[in-house]
C-alpha atoms as a PDB file:
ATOM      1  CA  UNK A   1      -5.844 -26.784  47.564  1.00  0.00           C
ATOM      2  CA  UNK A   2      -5.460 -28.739  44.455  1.00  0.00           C
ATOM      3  CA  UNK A   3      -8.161 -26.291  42.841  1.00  0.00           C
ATOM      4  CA  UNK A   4      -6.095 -23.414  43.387  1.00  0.00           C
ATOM      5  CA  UNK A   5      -2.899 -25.285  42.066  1.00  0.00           C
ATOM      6  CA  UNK A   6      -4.502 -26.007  38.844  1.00  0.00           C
ATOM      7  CA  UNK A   7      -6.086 -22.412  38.817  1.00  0.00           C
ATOM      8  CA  UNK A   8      -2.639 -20.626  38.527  1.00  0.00           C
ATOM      9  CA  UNK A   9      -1.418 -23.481  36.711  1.00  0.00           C
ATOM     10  CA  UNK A  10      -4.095 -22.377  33.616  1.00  0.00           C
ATOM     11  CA  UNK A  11      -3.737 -19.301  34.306  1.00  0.00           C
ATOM     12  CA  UNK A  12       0.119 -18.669  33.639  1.00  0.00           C
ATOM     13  CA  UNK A  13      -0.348 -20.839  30.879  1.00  0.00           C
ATOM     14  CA  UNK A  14      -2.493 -18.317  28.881  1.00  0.00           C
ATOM     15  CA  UNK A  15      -0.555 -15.320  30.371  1.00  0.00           C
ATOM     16  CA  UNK A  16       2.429 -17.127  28.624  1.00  0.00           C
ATOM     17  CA  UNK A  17       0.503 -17.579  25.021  1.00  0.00           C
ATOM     18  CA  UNK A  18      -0.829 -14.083  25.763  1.00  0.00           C
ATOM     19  CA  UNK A  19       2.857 -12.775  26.034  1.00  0.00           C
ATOM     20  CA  UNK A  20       3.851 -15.201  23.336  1.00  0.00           C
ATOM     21  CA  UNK A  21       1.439 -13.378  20.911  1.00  0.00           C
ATOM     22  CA  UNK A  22       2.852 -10.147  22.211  1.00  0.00           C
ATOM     23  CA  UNK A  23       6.120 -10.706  21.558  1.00  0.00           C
ATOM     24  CA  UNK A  24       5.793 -12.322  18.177  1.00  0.00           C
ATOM     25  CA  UNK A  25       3.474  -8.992  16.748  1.00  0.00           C
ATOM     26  CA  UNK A  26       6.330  -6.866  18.390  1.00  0.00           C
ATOM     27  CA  UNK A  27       8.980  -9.062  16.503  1.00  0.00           C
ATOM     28  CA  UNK A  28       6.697  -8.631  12.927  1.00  0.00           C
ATOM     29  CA  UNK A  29       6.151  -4.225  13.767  1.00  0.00           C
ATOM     30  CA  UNK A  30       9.917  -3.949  14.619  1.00  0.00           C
ATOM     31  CA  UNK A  31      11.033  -6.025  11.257  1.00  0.00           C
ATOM     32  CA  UNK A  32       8.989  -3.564   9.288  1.00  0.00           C
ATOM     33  CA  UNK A  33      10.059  -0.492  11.022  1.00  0.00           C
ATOM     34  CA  UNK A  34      13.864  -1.477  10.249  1.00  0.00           C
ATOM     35  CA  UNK A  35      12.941  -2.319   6.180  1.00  0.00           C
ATOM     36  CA  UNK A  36      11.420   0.643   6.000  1.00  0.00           C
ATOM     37  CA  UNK A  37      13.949   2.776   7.209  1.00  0.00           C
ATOM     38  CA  UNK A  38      16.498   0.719   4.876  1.00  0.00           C
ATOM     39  CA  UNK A  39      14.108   1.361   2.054  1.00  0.00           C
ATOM     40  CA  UNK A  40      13.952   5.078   3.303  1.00  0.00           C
ATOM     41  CA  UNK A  41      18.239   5.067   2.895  1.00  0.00           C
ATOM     42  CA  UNK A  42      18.448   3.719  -0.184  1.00  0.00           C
ATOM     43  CA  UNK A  43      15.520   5.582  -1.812  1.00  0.00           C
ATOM     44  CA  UNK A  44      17.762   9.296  -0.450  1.00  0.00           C
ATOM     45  CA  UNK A  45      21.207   7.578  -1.528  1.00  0.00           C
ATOM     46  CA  UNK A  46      19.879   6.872  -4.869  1.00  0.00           C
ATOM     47  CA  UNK A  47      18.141  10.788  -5.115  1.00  0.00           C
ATOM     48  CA  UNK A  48      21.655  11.270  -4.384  1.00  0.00           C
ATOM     49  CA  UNK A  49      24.128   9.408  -6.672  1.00  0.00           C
ATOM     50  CA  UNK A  50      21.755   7.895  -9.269  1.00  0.00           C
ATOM     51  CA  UNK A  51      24.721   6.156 -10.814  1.00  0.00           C
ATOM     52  CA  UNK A  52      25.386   3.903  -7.904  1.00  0.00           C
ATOM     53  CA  UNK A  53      21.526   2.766  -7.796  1.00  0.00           C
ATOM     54  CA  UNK A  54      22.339  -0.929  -8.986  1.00  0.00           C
ATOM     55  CA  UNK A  55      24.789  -1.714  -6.306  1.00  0.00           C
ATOM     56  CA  UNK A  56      22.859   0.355  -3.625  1.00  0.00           C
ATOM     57  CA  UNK A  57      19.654  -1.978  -4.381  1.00  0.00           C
ATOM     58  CA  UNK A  58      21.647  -5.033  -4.115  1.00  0.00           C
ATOM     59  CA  UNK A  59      22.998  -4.010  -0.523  1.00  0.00           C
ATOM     60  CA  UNK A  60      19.466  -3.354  -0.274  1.00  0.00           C
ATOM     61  CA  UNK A  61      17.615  -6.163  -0.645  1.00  0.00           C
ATOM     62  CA  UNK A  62      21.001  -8.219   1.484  1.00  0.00           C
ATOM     63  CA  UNK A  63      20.299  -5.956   4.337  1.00  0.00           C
ATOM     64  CA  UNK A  64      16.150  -6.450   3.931  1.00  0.00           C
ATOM     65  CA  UNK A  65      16.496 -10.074   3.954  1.00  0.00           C
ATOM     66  CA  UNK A  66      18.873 -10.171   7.284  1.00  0.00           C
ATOM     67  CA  UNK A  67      16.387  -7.755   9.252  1.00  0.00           C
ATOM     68  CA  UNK A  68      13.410 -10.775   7.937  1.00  0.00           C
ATOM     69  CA  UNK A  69      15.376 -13.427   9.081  1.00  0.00           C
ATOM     70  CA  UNK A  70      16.018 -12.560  12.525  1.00  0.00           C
ATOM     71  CA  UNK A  71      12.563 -11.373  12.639  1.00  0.00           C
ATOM     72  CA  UNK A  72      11.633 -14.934  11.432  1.00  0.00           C
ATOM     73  CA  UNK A  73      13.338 -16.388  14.088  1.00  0.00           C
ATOM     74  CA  UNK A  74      11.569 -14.378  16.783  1.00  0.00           C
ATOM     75  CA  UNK A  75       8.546 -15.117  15.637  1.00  0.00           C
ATOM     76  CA  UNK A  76       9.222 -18.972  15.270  1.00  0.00           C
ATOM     77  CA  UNK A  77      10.803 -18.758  19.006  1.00  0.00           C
ATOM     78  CA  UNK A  78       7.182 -16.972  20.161  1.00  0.00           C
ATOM     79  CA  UNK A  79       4.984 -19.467  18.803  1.00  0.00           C
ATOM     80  CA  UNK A  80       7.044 -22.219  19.847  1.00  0.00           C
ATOM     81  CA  UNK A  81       6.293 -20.771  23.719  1.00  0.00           C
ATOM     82  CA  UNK A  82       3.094 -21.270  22.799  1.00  0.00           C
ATOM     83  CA  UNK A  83       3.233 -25.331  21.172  1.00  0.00           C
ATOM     84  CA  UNK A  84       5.577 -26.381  24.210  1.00  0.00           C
ATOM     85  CA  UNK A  85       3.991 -24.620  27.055  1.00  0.00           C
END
């Protein structure tokens, strides 16, 4: 009995790092999918209106570094599933 308590006990343990792992790669993929595509608008808005490239960039690079940081968090939140668990 206590065998098979500490069986599923291990096992959802690495199920939850497993997942944990998961989810932080997923965070890291989605963060570059979404600067990419910013980079992708700026680069065609610039093609466009060359003039406004300096204040296009700056907008930019703000926009860039709120899609890291939320993709920082996610990955902090992941790998602390996998420190407390």
């Amino acid at each position: 009995m206590i065998s098979m308590f500490l069986l599923q006990t291990v096992a959802s343990a690495a199920l939850g790092k497993a997942f944990a792992g998961i989810g932080a790669a997923i965070a890291a993929l989605a963060a570059a999918i979404g600067i990419g595509k910013i980079g992708q608008a700026t680069m065609e808005s610039i093609a466009r209106q060359p003039e406004s490239a300096g204040n296009l960039r700056s907008s930019m690079i703000v926009a860039a570094g709120m899609v890291e940081g939320a993709a920082l968090f996610a990955i902090i939140v992941c790998l602390l599933a996998v420190v407390i668990k």
